[in-house]
C-alpha atoms as a PDB file:
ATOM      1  CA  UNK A   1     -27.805  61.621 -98.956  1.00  0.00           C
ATOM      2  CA  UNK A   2     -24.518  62.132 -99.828  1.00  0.00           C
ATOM      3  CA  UNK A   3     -21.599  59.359-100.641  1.00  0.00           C
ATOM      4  CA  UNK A   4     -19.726  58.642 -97.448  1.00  0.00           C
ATOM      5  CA  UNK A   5     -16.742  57.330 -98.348  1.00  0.00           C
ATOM      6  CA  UNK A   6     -13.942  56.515 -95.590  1.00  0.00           C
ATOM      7  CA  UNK A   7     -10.404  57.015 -96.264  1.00  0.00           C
ATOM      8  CA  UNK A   8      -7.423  55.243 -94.901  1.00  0.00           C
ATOM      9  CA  UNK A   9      -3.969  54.210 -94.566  1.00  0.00           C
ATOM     10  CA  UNK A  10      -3.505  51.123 -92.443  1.00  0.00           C
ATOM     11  CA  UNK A  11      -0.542  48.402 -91.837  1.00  0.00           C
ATOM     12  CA  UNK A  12      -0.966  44.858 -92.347  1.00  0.00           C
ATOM     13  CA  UNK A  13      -2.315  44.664 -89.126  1.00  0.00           C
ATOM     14  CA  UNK A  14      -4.821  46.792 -89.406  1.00  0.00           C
ATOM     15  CA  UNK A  15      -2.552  49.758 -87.088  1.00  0.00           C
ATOM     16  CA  UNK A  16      -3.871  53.354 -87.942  1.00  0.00           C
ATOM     17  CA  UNK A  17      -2.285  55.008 -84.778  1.00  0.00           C
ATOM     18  CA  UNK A  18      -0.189  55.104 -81.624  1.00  0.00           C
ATOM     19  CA  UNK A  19      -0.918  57.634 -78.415  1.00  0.00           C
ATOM     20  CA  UNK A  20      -3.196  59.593 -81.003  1.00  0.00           C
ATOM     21  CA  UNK A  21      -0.460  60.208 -83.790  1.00  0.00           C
ATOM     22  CA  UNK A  22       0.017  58.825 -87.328  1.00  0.00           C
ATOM     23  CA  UNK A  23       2.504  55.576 -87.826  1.00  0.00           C
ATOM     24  CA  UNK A  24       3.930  57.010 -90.821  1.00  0.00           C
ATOM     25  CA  UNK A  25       4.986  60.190 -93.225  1.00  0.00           C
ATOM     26  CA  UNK A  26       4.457  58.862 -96.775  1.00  0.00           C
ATOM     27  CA  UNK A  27       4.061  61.380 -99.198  1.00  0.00           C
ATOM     28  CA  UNK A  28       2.542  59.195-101.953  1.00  0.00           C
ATOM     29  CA  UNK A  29      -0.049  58.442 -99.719  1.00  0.00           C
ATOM     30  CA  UNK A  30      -0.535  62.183 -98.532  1.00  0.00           C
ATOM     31  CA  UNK A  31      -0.813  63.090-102.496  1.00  0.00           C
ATOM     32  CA  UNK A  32      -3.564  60.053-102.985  1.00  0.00           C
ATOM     33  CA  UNK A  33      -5.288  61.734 -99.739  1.00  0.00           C
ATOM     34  CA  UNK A  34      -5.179  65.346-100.975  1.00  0.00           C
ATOM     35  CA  UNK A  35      -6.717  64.345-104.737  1.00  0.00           C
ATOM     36  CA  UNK A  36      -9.563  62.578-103.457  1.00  0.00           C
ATOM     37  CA  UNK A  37     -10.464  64.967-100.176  1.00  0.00           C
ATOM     38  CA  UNK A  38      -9.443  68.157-101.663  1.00  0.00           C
ATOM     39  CA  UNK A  39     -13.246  70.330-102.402  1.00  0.00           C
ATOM     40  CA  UNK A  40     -15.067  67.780-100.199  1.00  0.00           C
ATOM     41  CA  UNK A  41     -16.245  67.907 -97.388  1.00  0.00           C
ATOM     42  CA  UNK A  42     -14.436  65.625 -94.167  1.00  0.00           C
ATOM     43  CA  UNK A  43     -15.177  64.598 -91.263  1.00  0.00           C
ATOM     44  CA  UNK A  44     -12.577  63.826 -88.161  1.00  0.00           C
ATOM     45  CA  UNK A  45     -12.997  63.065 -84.525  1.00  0.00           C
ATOM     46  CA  UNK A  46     -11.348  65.504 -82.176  1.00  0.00           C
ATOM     47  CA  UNK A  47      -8.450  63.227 -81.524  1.00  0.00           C
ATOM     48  CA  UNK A  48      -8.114  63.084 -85.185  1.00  0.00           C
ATOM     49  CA  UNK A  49      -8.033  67.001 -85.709  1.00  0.00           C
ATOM     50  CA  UNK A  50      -5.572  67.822 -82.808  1.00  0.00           C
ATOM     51  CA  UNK A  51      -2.712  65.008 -84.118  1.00  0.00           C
ATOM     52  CA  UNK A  52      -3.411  67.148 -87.264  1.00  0.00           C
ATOM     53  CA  UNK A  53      -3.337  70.311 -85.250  1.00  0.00           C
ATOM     54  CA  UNK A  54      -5.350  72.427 -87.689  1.00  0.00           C
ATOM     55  CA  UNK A  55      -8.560  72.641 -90.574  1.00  0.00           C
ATOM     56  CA  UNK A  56      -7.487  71.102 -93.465  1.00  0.00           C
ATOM     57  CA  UNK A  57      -7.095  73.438 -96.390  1.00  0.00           C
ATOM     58  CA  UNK A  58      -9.513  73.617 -98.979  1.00  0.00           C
ATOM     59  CA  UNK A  59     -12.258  71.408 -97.659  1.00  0.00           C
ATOM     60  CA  UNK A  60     -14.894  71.998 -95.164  1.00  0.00           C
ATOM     61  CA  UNK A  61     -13.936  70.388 -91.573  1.00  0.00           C
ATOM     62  CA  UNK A  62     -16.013  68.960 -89.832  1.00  0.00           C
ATOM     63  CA  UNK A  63     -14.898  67.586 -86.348  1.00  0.00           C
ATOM     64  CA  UNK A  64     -17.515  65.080 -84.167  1.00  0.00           C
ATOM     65  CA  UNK A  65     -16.819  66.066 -80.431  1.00  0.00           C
ATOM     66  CA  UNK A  66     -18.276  64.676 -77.111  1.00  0.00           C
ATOM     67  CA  UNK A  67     -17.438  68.161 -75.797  1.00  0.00           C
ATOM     68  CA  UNK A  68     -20.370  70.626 -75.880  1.00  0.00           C
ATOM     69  CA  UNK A  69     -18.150  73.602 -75.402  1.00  0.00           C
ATOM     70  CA  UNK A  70     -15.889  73.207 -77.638  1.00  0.00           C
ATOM     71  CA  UNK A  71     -15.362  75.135 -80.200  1.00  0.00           C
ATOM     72  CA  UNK A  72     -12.739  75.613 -83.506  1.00  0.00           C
ATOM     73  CA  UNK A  73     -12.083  78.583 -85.174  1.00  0.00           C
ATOM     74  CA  UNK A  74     -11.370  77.370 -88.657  1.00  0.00           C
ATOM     75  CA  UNK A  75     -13.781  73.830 -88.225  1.00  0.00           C
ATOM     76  CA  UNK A  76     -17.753  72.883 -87.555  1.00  0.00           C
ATOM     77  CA  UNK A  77     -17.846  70.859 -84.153  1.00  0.00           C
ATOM     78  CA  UNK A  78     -20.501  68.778 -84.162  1.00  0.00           C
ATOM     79  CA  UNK A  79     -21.678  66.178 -81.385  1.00  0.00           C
ATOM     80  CA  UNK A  80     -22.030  63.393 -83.317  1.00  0.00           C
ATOM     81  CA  UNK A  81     -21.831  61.102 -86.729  1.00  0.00           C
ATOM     82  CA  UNK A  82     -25.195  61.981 -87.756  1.00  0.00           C
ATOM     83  CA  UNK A  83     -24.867  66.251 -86.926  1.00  0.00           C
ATOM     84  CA  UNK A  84     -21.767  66.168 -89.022  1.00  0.00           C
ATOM     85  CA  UNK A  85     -23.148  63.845 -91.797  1.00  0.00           C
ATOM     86  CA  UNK A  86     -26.525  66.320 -91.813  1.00  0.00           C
ATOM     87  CA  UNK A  87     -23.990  69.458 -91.948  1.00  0.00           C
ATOM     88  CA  UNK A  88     -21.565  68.352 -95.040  1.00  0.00           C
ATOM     89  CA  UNK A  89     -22.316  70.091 -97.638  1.00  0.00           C
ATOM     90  CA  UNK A  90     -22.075  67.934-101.450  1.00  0.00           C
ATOM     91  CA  UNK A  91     -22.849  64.862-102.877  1.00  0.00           C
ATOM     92  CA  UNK A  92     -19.638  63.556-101.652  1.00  0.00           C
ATOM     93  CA  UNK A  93     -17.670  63.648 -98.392  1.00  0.00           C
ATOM     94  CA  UNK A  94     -15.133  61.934 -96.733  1.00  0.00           C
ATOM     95  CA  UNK A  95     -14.597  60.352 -93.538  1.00  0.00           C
ATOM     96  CA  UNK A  96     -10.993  60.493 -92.591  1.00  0.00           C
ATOM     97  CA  UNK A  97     -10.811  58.914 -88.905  1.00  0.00           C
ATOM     98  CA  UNK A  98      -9.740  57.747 -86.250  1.00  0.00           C
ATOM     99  CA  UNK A  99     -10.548  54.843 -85.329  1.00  0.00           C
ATOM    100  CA  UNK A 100     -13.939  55.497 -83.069  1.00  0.00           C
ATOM    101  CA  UNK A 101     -15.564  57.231 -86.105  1.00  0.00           C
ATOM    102  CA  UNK A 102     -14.652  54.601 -88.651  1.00  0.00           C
ATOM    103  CA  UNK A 103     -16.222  52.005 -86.816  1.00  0.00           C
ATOM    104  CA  UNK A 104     -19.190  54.178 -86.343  1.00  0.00           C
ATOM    105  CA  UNK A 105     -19.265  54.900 -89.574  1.00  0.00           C
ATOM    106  CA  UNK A 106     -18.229  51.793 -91.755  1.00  0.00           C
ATOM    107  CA  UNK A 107     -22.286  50.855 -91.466  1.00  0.00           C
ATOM    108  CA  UNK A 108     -22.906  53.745 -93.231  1.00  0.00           C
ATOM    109  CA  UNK A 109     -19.846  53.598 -96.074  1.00  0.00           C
ATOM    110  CA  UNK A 110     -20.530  53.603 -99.759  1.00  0.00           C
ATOM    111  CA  UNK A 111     -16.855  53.297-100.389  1.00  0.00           C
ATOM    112  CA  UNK A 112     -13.629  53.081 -98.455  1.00  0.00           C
ATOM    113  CA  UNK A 113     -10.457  54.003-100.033  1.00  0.00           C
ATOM    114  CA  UNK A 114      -7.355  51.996 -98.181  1.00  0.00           C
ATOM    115  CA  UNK A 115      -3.739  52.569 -98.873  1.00  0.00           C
ATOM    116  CA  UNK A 116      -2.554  49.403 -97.179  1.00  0.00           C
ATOM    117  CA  UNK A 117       1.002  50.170 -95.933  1.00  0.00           C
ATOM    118  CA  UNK A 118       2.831  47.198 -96.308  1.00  0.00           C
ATOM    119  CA  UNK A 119       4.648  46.961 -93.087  1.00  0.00           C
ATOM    120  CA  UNK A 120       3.205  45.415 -89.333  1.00  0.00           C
ATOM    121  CA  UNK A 121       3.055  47.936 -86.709  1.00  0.00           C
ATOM    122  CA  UNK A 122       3.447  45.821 -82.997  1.00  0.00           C
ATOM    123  CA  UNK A 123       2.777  48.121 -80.682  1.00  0.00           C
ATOM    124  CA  UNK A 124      -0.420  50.299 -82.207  1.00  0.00           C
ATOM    125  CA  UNK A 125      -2.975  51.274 -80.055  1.00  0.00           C
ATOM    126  CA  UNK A 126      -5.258  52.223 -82.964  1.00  0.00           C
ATOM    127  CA  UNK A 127      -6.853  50.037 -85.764  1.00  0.00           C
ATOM    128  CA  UNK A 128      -9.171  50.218 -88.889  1.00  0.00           C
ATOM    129  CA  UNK A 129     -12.276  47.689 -89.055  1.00  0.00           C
ATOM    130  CA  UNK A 130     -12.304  44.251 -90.725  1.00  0.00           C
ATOM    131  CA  UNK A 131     -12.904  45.017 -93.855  1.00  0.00           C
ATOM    132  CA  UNK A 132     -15.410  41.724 -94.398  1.00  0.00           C
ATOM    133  CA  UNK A 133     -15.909  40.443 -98.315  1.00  0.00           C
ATOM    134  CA  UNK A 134     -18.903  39.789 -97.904  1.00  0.00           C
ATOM    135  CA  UNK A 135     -19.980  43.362 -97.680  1.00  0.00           C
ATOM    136  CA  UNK A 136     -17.285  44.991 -99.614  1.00  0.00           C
ATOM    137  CA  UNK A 137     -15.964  44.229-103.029  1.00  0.00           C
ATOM    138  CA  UNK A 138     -12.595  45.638-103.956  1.00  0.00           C
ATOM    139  CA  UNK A 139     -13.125  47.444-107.418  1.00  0.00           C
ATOM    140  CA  UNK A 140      -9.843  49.230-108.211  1.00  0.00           C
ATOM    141  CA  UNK A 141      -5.744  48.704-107.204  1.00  0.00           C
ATOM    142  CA  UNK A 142      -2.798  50.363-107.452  1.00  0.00           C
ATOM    143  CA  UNK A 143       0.129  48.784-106.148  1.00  0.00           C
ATOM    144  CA  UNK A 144       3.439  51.537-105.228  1.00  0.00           C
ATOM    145  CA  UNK A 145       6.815  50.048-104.445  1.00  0.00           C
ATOM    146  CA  UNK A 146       8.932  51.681-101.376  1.00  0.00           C
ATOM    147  CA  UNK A 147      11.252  54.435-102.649  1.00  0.00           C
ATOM    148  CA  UNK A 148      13.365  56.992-100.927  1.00  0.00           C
ATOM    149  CA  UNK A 149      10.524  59.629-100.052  1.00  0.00           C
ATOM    150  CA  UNK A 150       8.300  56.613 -99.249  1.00  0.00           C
ATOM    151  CA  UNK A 151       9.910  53.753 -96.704  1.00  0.00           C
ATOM    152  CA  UNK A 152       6.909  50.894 -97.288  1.00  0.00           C
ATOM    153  CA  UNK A 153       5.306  49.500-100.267  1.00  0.00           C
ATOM    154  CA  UNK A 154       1.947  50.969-100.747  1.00  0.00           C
ATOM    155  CA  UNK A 155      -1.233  49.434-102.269  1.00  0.00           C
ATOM    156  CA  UNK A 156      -4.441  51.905-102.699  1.00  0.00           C
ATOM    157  CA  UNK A 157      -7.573  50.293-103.278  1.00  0.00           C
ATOM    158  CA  UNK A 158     -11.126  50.890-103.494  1.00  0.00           C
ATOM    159  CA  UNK A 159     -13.307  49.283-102.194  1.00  0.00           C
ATOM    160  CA  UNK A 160     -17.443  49.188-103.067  1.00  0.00           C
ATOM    161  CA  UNK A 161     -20.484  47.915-100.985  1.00  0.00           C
ATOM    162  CA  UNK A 162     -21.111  44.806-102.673  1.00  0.00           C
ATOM    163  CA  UNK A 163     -25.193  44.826-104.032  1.00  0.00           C
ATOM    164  CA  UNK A 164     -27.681  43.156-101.799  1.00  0.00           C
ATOM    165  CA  UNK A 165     -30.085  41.004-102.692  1.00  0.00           C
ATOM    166  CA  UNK A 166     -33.214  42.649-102.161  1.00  0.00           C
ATOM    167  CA  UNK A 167     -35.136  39.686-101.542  1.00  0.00           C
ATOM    168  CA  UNK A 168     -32.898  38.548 -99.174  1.00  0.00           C
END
């Protein structure tokens, strides 16, 4: 099986998205996104791929639609978590939202990458799971102050399944 890792920008709140569009243009963020996705495999909901409104370059799509007709001329459709998880191909892929799949998927995480944008967003419509400490242990951060290109302080961290006691 191959690491699933989910990857995220959220608010301080937890906001990923309003009437199925980002909150946000940050640059910094879109560079940390492109190093870590770029030759991997990821995998989007539809909603996800049409506020995008294309395949992302250099990675193989993979989009998880209800819709059994549908199809994408430069993406797999699959018709759910576990088709799309079974189709990536390498030892490491990335899921990359919305907010549906990460809750499907956070079960499944061996890693989740957050950028926590460091602003409250009041009226979102879409959010990113708890993340709760007892399953997750943050392993790595980078903290980014605002700057002209990017209008909120940024903080990327990682984020590991903490070991569990085998014996319970």
């Amino acid at each position: 099986m191959p690491e699933i890792i989910l990857i995220v920008a959220q608010s301080d709140n937890r906001a990923i998205g309003r009437d199925n569009q980002m909150l946000w243009h940050l640059p910094r963020d879109l560079q940390h996104f492109k190093r870590h996705t770029l030759g991997h495999p990821v995998i989007m909901g539809r909603k996800t791929y049409d506020s995008i409104s294309r395949a992302l370059p250099g990675r193989q799509n993979l989009v998880v639609s209800r819709n059994p007709v549908l199809t994408l001329p430069d993406a797999t459709v699959c018709p759910n978590l576990p088709a799309a998880l079974a189709a990536a191909q390498g030892d490491t892929l990335y899921i990359i939202g919305g907010s549906e799949l990460y809750h499907r998927a956070m079960p499944l995480a061996d890693v989740l990458l957050v950028t926590h944008v460091h602003t409250t967003i009041a009226d979102a419509d879409r959010f990113f799971p708890l993340i709760d400490p007892a399953v997750w242990r943050e392993t790595a951060r980078e903290e980014h102050p605002a700057d002209a290109r990017n209008p909120y302080a940024l903080t990327f961290c990682r984020y590991d399944r903490a070991a569990t006691n085998p014996a319970g």
